[in-house]
Each structure stands twice: as structure tokens, then as C-alpha cells.
N, C-alpha and C. Protein backbone atom coordinates (compact mmCIF):
# COMPACT_ATOMS: atom_id res chain seq x y z
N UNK A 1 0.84 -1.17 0.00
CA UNK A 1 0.00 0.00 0.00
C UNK A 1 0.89 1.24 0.00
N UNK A 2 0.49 2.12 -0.78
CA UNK A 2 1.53 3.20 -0.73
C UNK A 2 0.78 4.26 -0.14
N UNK A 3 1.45 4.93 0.88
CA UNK A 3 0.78 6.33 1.56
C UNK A 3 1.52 7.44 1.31
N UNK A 4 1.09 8.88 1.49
CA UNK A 4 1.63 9.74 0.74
C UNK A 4 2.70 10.25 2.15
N UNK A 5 3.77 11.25 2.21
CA UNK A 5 4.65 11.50 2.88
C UNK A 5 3.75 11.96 3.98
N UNK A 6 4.33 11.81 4.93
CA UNK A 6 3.38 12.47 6.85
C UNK A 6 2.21 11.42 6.45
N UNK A 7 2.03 10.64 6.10
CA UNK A 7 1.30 9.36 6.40
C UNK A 7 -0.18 9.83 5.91
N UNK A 8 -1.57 8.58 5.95
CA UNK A 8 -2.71 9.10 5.71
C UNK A 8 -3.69 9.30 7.47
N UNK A 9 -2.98 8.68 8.67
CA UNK A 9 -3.32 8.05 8.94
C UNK A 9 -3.83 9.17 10.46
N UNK A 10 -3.34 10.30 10.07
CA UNK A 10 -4.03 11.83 10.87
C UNK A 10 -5.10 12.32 9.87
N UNK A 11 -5.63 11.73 8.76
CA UNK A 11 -6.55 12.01 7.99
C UNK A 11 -8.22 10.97 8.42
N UNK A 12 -7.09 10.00 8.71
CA UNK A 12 -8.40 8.57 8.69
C UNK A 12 -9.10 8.11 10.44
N UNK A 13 -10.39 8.41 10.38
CA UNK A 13 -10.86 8.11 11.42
C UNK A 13 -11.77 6.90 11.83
N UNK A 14 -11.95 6.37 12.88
CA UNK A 14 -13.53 5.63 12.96
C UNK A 14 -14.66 6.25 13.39
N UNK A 15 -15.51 6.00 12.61
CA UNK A 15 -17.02 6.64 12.91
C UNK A 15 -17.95 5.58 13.21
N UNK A 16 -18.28 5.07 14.32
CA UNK A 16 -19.29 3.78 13.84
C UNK A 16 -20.63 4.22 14.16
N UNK A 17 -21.63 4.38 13.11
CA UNK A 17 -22.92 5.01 13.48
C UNK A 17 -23.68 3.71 13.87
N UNK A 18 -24.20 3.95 14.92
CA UNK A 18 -25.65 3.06 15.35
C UNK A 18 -26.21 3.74 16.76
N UNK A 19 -27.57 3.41 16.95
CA UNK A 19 -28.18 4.23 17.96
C UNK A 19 -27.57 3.44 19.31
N UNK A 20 -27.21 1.77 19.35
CA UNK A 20 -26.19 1.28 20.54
C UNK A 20 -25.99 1.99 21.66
N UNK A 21 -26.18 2.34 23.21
CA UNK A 21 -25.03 2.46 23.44
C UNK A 21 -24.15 2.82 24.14
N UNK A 22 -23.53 1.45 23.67
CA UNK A 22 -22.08 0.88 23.90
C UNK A 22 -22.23 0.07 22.55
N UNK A 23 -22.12 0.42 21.07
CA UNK A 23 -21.47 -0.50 20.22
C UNK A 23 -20.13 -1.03 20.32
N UNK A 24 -20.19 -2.34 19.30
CA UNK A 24 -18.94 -3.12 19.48
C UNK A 24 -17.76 -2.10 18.56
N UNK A 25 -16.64 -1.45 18.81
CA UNK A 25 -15.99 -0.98 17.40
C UNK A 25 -14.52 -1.94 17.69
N UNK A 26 -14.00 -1.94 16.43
CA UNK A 26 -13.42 -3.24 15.82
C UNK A 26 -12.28 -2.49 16.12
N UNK A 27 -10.68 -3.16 16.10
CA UNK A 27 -9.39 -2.26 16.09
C UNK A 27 -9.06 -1.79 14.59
N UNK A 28 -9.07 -1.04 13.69
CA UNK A 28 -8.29 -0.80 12.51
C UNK A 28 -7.11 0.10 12.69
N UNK A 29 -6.14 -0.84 11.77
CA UNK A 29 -4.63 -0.16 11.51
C UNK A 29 -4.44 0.61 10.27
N UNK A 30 -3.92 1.51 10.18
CA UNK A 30 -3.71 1.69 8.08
C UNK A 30 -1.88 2.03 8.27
N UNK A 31 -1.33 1.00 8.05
CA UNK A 31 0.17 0.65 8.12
C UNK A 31 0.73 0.28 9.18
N UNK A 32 1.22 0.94 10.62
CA UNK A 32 1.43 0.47 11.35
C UNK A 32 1.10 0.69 12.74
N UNK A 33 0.16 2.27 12.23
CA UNK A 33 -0.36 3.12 13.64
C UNK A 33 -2.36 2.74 13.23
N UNK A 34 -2.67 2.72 14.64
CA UNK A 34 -4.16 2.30 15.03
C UNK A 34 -4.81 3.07 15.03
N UNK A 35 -5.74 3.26 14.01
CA UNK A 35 -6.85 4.74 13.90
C UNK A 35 -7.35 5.13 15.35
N UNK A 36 -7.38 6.63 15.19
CA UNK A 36 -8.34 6.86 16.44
C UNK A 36 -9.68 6.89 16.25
N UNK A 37 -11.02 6.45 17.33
CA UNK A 37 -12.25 6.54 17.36
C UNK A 37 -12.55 8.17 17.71
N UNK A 38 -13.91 8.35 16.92
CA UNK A 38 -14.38 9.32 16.91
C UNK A 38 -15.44 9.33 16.86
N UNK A 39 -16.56 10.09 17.79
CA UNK A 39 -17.95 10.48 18.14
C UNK A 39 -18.66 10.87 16.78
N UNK A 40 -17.63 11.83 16.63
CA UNK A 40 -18.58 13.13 15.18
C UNK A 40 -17.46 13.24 14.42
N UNK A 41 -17.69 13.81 13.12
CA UNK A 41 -16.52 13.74 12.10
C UNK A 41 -17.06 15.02 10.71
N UNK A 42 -16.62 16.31 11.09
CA UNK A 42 -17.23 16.55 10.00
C UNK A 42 -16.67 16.23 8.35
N UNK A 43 -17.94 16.30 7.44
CA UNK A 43 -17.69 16.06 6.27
C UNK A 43 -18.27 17.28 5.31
N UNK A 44 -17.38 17.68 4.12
CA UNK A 44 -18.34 18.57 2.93
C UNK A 44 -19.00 19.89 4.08
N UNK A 45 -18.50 20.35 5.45
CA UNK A 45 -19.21 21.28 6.12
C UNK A 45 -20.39 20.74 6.70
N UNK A 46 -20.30 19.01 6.69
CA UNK A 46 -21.61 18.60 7.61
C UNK A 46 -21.20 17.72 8.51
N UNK A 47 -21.47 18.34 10.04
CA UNK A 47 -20.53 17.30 11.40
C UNK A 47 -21.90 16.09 11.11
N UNK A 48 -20.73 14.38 11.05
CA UNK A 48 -22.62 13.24 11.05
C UNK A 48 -21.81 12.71 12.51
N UNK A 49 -22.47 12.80 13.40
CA UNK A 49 -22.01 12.11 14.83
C UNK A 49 -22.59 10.52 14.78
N UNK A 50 -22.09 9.81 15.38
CA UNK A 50 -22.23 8.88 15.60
C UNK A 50 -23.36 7.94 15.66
N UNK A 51 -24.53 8.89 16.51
CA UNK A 51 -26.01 8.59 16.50
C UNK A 51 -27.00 9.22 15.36
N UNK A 52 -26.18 9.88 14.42
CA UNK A 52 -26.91 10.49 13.18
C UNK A 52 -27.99 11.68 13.91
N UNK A 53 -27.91 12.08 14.75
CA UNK A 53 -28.37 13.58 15.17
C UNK A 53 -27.73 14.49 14.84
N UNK A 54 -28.26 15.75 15.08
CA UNK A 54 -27.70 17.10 14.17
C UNK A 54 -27.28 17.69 14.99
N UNK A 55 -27.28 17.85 16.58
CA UNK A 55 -26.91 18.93 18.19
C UNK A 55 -25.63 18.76 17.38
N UNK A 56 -24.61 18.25 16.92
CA UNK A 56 -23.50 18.63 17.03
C UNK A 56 -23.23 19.46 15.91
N UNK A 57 -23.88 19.22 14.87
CA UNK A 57 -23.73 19.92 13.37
C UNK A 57 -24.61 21.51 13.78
N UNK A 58 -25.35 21.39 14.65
CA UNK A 58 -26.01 22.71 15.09
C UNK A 58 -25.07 23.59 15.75
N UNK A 59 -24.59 22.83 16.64
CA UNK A 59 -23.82 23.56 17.84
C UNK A 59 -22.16 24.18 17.05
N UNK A 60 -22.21 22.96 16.03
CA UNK A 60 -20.69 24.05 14.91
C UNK A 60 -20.75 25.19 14.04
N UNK A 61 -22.43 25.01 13.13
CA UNK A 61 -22.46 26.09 12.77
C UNK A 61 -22.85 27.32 13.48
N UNK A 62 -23.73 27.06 14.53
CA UNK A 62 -23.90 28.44 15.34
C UNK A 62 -22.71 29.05 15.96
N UNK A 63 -21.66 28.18 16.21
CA UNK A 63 -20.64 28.55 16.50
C UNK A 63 -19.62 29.60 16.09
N UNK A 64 -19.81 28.87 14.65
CA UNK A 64 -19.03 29.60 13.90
C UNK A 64 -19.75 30.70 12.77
N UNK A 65 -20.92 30.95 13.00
CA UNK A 65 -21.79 32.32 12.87
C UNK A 65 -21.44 33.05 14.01
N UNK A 66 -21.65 32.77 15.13
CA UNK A 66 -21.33 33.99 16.12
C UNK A 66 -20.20 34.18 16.08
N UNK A 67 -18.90 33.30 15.79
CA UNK A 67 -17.50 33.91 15.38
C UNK A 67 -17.54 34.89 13.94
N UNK A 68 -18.10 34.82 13.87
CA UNK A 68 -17.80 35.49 12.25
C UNK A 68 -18.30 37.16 12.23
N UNK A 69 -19.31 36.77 13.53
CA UNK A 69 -20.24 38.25 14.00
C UNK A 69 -19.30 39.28 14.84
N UNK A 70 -19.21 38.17 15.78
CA UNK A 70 -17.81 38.91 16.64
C UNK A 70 -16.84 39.61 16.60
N UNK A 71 -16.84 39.00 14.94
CA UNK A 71 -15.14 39.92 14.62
C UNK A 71 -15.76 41.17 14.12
N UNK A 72 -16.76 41.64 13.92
CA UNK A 72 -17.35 42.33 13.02
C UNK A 72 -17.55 43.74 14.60
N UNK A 73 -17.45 44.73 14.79
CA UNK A 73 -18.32 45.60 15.24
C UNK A 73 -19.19 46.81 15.05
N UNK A 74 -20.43 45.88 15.16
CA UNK A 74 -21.60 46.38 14.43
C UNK A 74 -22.57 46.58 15.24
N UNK A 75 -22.17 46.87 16.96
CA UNK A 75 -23.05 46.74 17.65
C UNK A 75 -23.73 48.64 17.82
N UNK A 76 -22.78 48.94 17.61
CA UNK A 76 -23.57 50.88 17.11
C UNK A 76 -24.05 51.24 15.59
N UNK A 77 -24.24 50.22 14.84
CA UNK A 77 -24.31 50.50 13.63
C UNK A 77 -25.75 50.83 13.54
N UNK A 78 -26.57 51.36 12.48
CA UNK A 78 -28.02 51.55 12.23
C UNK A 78 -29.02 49.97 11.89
N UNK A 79 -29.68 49.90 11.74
CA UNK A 79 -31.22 48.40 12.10
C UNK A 79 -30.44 47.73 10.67
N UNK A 80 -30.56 48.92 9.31
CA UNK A 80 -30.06 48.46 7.81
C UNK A 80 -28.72 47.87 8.04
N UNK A 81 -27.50 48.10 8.37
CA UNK A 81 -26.48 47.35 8.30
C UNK A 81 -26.19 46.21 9.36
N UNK A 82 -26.81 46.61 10.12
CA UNK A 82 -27.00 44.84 10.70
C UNK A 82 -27.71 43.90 10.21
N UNK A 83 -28.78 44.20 9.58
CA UNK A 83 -29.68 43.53 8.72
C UNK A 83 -28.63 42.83 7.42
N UNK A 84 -27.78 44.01 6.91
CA UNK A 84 -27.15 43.85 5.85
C UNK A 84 -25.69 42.42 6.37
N UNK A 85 -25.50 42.66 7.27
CA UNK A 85 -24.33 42.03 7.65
C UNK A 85 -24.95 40.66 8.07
N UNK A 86 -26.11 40.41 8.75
CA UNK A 86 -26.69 39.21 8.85
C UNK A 86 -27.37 38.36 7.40
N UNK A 87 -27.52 39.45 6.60
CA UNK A 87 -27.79 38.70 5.16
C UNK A 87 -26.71 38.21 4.40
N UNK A 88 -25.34 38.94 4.81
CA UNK A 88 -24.70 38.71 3.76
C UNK A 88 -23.13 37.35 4.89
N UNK A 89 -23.31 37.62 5.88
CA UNK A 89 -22.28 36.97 6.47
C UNK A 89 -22.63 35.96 7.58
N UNK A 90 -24.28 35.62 7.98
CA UNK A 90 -24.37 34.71 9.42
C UNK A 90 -25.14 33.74 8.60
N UNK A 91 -26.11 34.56 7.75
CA UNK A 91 -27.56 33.53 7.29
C UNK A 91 -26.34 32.23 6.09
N UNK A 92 -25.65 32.80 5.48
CA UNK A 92 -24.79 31.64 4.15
C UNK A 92 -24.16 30.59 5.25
N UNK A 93 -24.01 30.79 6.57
CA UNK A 93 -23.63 29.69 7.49
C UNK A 93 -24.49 28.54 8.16
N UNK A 94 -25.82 29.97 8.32
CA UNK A 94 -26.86 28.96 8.90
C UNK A 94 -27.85 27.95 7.88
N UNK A 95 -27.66 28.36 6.80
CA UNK A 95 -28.25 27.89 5.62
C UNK A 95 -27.28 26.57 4.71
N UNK A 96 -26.08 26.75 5.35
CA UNK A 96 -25.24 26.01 4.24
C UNK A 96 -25.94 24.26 4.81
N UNK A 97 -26.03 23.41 3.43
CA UNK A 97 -26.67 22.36 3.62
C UNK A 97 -27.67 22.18 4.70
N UNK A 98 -28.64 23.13 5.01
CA UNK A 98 -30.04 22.91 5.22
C UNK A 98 -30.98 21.92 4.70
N UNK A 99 -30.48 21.68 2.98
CA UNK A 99 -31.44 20.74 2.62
C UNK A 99 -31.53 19.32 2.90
N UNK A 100 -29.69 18.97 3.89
CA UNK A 100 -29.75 17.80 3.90
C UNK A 100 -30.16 17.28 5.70
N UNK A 101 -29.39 18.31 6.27
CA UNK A 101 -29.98 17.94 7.72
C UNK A 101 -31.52 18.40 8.12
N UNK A 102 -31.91 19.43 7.90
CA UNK A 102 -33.32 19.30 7.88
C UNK A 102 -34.48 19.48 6.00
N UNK A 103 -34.26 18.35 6.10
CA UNK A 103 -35.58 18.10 4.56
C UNK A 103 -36.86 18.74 4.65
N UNK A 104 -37.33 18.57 5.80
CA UNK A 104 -38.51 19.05 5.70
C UNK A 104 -39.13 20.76 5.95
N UNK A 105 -37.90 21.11 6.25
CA UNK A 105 -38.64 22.80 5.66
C UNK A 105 -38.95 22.85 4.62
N UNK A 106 -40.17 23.78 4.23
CA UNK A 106 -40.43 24.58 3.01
C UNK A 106 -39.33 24.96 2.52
């Protein structure tokens, strides 16, 4: 097996989804070091945790909307540029893949 230089193996995780729990998870190696287990894992900007619930994919993007606000000070600004700054810099966070963790909004 060929791996690329600094190894793959800080790239590669275990995720084992089932509602379990205490599932069984198996040992995997990829060359000579033993993957680490992991709860949640994000992917494509979507955290899938373990039990396939969203609290954790919620709790990253709100996270990182209120970081993004923070840096910003806009707390003396007028009703329009906060409006403007929440359209253009919090909502593209809270919206990004909406369609897949929650389907059923309009």
C-alpha cells in the first residue's frame, strides 16, 4: 500500500454510526499506527455524529456564525447594516446544507 509522505493516517478516522449504546468498534490499523475513534466527524461542512443527530452539526455552525459576527463591530451601527451584515455573512452559514440535515422545511 503506498501512503503519501506524513502518512494518511491523521486524515483517517472511525465513525461507527448506530443508535447502541455501547457498540462493538473493531481495532483498525492503516500501516502500522491504530486509527483513532471518533464520536462526530465533520464532512463537505456537515458534522454526522455517531447517533446520526444534528446537536453537534447545530452547535458548529452556530458557533461559527457567532465567530464570524464577533469579529465584526456592528453593535452601534443603524437596524439596515445589521440587517445587511446578517444577510450577507451569518444567514450563508446557517443555511449552508439545510437541505440535507433538515428536509422538511419549506
Amino acid at each position: 500500500m503506498y501512503l503519501a509522505q506524513g502518512g494518511g493516517q491523521k486524515k483517517c478516522h472511525i465513525l461507527t454510526i448506530s443508535h447502541e449504546r455501547n457498540p462493538s468498534i473493531a481495532n483498525y490499523t492503516l500501516g502500522q499506527e491504530q486509527l483513532s475513534v471518533v464520536d462526530s466527524y465533520p464532512c463537505l461542512g456537515v458534522t454526522i455524529s455517531s447517533d446520526l443527530r444534528w446537536h453537534k452539526h447545530v452547535d458548529s455552525v452556530s458557533a461559527k456564525a457567532t465567530r464570524t459576527l464577533v469579529c465584526r463591530n456592528i453593535y452601534r451601527c443603524p437596524p439596515n447594516v445589521k440587517t445587511l451584515a446578517y444577510t450577507l455573512l451569518i444567514r450563508p452559514h446557517l443555511e449552508f446544507a439545510s437541505a440535507a440535515w433538515d428536509p422538511y422545511c419549506p
